[in-house]
Protein backbone atom coordinates (compact mmCIF):
# COMPACT_ATOMS: atom_id res chain seq x y z
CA UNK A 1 25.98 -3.82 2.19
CA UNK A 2 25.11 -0.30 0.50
CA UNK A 3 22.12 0.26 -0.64
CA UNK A 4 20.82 2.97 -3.08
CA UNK A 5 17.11 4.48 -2.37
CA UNK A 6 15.58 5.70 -5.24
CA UNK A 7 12.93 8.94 -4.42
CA UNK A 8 11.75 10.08 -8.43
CA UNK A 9 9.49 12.65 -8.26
CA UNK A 10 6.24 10.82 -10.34
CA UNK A 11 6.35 7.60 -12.08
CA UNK A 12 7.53 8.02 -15.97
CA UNK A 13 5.21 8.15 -18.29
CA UNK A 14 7.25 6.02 -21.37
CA UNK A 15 9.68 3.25 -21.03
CA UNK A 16 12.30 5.17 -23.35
CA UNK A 17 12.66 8.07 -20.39
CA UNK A 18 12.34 5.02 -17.44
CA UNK A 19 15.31 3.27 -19.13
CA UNK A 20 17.27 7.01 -19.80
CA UNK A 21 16.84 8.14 -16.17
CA UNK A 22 17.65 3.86 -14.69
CA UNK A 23 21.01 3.79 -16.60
CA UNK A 24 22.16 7.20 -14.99
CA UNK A 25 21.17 6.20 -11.20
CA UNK A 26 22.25 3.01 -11.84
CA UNK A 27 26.12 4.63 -12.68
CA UNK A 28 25.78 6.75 -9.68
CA UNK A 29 24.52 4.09 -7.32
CA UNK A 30 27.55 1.68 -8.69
CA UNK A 31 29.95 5.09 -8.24
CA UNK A 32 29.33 5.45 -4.77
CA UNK A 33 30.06 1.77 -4.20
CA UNK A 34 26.05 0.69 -3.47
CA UNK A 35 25.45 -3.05 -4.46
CA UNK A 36 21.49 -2.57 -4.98
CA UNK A 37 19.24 0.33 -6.28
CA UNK A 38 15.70 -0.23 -5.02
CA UNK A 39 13.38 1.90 -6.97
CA UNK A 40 9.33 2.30 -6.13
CA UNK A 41 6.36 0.78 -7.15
CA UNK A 42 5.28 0.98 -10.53
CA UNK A 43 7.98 2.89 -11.79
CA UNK A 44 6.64 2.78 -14.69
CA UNK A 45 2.27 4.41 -15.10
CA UNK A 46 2.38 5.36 -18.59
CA UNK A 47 0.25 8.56 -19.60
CA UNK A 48 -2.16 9.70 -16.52
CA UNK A 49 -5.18 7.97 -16.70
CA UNK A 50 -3.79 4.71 -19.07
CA UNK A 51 -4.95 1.55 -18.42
CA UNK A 52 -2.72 -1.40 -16.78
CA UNK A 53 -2.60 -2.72 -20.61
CA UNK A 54 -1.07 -0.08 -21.60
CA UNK A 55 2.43 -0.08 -20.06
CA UNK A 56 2.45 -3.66 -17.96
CA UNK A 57 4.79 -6.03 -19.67
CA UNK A 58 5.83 -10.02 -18.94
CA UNK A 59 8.30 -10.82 -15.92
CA UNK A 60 11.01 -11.55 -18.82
CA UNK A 61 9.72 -8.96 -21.22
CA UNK A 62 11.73 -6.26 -23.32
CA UNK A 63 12.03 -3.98 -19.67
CA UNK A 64 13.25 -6.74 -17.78
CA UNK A 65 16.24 -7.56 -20.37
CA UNK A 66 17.12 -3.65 -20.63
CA UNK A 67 17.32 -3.53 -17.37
CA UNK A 68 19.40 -6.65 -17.15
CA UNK A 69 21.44 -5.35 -19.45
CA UNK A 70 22.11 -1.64 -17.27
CA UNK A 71 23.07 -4.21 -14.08
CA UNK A 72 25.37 -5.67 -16.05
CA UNK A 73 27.19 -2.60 -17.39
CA UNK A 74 27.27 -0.95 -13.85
CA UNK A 75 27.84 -4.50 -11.87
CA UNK A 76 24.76 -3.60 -9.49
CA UNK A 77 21.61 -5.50 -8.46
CA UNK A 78 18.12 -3.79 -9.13
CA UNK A 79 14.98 -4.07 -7.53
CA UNK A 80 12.12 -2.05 -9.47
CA UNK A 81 8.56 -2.23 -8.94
CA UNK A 82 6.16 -2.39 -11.92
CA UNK A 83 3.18 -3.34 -13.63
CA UNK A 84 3.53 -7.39 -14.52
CA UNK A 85 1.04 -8.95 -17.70
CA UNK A 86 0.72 -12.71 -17.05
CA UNK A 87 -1.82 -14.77 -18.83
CA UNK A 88 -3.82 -11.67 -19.44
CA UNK A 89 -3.97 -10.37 -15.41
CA UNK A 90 -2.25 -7.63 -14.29
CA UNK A 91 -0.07 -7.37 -11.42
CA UNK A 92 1.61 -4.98 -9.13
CA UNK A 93 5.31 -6.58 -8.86
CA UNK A 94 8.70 -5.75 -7.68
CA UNK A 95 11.32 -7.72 -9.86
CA UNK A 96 15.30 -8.07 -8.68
CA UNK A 97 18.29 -8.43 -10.39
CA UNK A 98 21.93 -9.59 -9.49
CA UNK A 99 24.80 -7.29 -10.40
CA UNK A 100 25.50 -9.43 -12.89
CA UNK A 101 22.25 -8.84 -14.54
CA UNK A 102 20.42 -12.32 -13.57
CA UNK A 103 16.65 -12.72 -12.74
CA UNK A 104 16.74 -13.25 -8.73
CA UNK A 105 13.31 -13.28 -8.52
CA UNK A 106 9.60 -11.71 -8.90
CA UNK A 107 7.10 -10.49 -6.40
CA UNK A 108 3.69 -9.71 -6.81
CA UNK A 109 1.81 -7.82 -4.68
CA UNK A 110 -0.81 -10.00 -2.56
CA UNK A 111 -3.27 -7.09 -1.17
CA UNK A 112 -5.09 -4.67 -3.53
CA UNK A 113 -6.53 -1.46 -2.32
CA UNK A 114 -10.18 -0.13 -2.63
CA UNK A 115 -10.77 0.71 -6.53
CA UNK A 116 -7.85 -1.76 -7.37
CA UNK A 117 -9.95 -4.53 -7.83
CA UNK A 118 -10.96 -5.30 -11.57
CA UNK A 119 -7.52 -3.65 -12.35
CA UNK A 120 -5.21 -5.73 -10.67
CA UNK A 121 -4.78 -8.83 -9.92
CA UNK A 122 -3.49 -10.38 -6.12
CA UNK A 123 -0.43 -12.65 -6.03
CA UNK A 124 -0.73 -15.45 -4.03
CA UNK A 125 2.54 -16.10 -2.28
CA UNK A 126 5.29 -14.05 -0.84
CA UNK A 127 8.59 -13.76 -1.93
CA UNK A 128 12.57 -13.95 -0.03
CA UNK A 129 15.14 -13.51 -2.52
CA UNK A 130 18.56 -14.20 -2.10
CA UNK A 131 21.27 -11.56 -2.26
CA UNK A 132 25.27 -12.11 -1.59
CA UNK A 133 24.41 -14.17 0.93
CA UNK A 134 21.64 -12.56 2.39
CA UNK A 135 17.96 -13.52 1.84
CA UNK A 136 15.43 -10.65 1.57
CA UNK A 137 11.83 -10.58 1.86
CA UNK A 138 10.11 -7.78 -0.68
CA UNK A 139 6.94 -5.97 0.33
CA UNK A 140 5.27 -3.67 -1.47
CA UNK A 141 1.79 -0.90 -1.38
CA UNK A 142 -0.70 -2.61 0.87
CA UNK A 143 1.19 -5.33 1.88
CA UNK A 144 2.99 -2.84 4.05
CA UNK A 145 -0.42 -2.10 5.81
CA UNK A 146 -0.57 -5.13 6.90
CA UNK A 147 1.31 -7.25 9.79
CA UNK A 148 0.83 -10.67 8.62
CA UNK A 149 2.91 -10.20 5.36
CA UNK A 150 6.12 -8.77 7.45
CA UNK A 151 5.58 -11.19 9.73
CA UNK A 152 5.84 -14.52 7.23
CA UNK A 153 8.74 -13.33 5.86
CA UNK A 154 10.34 -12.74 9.24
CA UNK A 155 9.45 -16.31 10.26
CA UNK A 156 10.47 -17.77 7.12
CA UNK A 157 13.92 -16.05 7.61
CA UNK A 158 14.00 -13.00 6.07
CA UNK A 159 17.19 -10.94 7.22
CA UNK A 160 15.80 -7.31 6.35
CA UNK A 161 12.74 -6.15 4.74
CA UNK A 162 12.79 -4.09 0.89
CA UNK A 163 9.55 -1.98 0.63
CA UNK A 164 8.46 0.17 -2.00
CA UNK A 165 4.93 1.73 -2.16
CA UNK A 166 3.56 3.59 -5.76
CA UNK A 167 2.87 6.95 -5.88
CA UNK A 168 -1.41 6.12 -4.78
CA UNK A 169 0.06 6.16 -1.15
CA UNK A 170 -3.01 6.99 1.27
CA UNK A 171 -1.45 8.87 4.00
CA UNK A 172 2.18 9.27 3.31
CA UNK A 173 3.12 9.73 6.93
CA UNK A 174 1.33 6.96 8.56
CA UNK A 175 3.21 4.83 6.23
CA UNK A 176 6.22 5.90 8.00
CA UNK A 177 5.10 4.86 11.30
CA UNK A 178 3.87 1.46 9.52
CA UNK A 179 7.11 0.90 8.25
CA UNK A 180 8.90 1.63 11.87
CA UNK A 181 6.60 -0.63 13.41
CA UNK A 182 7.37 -3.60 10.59
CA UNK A 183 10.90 -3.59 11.52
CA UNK A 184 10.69 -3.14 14.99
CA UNK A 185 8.05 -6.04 15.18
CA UNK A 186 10.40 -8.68 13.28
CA UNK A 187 13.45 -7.23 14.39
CA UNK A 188 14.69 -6.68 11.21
CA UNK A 189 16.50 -3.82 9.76
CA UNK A 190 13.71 -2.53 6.78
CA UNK A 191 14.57 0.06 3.63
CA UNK A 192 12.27 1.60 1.72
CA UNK A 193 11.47 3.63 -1.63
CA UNK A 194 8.77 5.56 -2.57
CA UNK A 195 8.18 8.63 -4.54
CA UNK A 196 9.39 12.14 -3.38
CA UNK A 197 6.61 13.96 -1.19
CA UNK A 198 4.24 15.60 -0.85
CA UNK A 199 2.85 12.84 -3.78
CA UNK A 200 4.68 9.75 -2.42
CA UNK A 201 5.91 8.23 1.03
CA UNK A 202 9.38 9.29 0.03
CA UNK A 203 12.47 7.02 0.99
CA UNK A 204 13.15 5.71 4.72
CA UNK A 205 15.62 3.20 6.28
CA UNK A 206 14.79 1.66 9.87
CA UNK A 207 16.87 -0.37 12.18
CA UNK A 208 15.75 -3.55 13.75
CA UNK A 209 14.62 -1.27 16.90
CA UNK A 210 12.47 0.53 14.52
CA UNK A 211 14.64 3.09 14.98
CA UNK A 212 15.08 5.40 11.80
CA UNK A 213 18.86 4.54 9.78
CA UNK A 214 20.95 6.79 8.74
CA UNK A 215 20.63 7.59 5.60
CA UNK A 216 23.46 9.56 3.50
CA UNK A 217 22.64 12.24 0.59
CA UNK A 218 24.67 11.26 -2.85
CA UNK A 219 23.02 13.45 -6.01
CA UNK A 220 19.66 12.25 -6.61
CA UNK A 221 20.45 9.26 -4.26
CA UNK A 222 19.91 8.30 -0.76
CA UNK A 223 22.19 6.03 0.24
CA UNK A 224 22.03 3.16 3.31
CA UNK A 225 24.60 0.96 5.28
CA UNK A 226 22.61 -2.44 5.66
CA UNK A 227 23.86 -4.04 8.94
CA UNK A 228 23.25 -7.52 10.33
CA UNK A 229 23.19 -5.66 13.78
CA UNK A 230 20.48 -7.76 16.39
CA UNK A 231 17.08 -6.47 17.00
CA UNK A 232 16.04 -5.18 20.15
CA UNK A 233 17.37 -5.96 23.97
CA UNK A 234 15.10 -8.43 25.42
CA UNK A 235 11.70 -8.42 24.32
CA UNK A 236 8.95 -11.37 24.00
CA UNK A 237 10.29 -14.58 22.92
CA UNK A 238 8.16 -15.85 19.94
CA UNK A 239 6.43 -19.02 19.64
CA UNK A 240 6.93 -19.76 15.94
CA UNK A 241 4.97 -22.92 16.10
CA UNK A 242 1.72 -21.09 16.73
CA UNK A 243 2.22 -19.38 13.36
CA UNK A 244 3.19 -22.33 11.26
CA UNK A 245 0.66 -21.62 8.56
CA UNK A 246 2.24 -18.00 8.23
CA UNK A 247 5.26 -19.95 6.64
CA UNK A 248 4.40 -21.52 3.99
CA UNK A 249 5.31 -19.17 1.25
CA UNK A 250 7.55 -19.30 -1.96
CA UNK A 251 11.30 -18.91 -0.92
């Protein structure tokens, strides 16, 4: 399966210029044959310094059905990250769409940074969503700090890992060796999108060895070949029944 990595310079500022600039990478990501565009974490900030009120809509709000609508056109999935209002909390969520424009499902982010608090809300569950036959766990901003997050979704059978991180990133390359270490941990092949540096972690595709993917330049796009290939030679077999608790999460 193709993938298309989104790497926009900032987060938008309006919704008008978020939809404009969706619909056109959306064409070229269908164009070059990619079933999903994964796009960063709160794609959409609003004006610098605006409150989480001020651009965060429902899960099935007026973004989510223009969106819906652009998959449909272009007959390709979405995964965006944005800011989620749900009985008057914010959240940090990642929402996914089929090719045919339906609701797949909606994550929201379970760790907060320092000065997130008051802002933002935490979920409280993780989230695998299935995708043409493959289920995928979504991870996003400090949940990718984190090994315990990876690790559920890896137990409760994730096949490869979707990341995105917003453009608040703490140490942009440190991510990268975060995000190695994810996928080589699990043994699952992990994509990610963030914005483009020096502001965000930019876009990066591992393998199940943790070893970096190749990842091919089309316009604005970066585009990955997601494998089923197997994880590492050898290695430590796990014993899944000491981490039963780590399972238990909304699939």
């Amino acid at each position: 399966m193709r993938i298309a990595l989104w790497q926009p310079p900032a987060p938008f500022a309006d919704r008008e210029s978020l939809l404009a600039d969706t619909d056109r990478i959306l064409s070229r990501a269908a164009a070059a044959r990619c079933r999903l565009l994964l796009a960063p974490e709160r794609l959409l900030a609003g004006p610098e310094g605006a409150f989480p009120e001020a651009v965060a809509e429902p899960s099935d709000g007026p973004l989510a059905r223009a969106l819906a609508a652009r998959c449909r056109e272009h007959r390709i999935g979405l995964a965006l990250g944005y800011l989620e209002r749900f009985a008057g909390r914010f959240f940090s969520s990642l929402m996914v769409f089929s090719p045919a424009g339906l609701a797949l499902g909606n994550y929201r982010r379970t760790h907060l940074r320092e000065g997130e608090e008051g802002a933002l809300t935490p979920g409280n569950w993780l989230t695998l969503v299935p995708f043409e036959g493959r289920r995928l766990g979504l991870l996003a901003g400090a949940d990718l700090e984190l090994p315990e997050p990876a690790r559920a979704l890896a137990l409760a059978g994730a096949e490869a890992l979707l990341t995105v991180a917003d453009a608040a990133v703490p140490e942009p390359a440190m991510l990268r060796h975060l995000l190695a270490t994810r996928a080589f941990e699990n043994r699952l092949p992990l994509v990610h999108a963030g914005y483009a540096p020096p502001r965000g972690s930019g876009v990066a595709a591992f393998t199940a060895a943790g070893m970096t993917a190749e990842i091919a330049l089309c316009g604005p796009l970066h585009i990955v070949a997601l494998g089923r290939g197997p994880g590492p030679a050898g290695g430590t077999r796990r014993r899944p029944e000491l981490y039963a608790g780590l399972t238990e999460i909304d699939a």
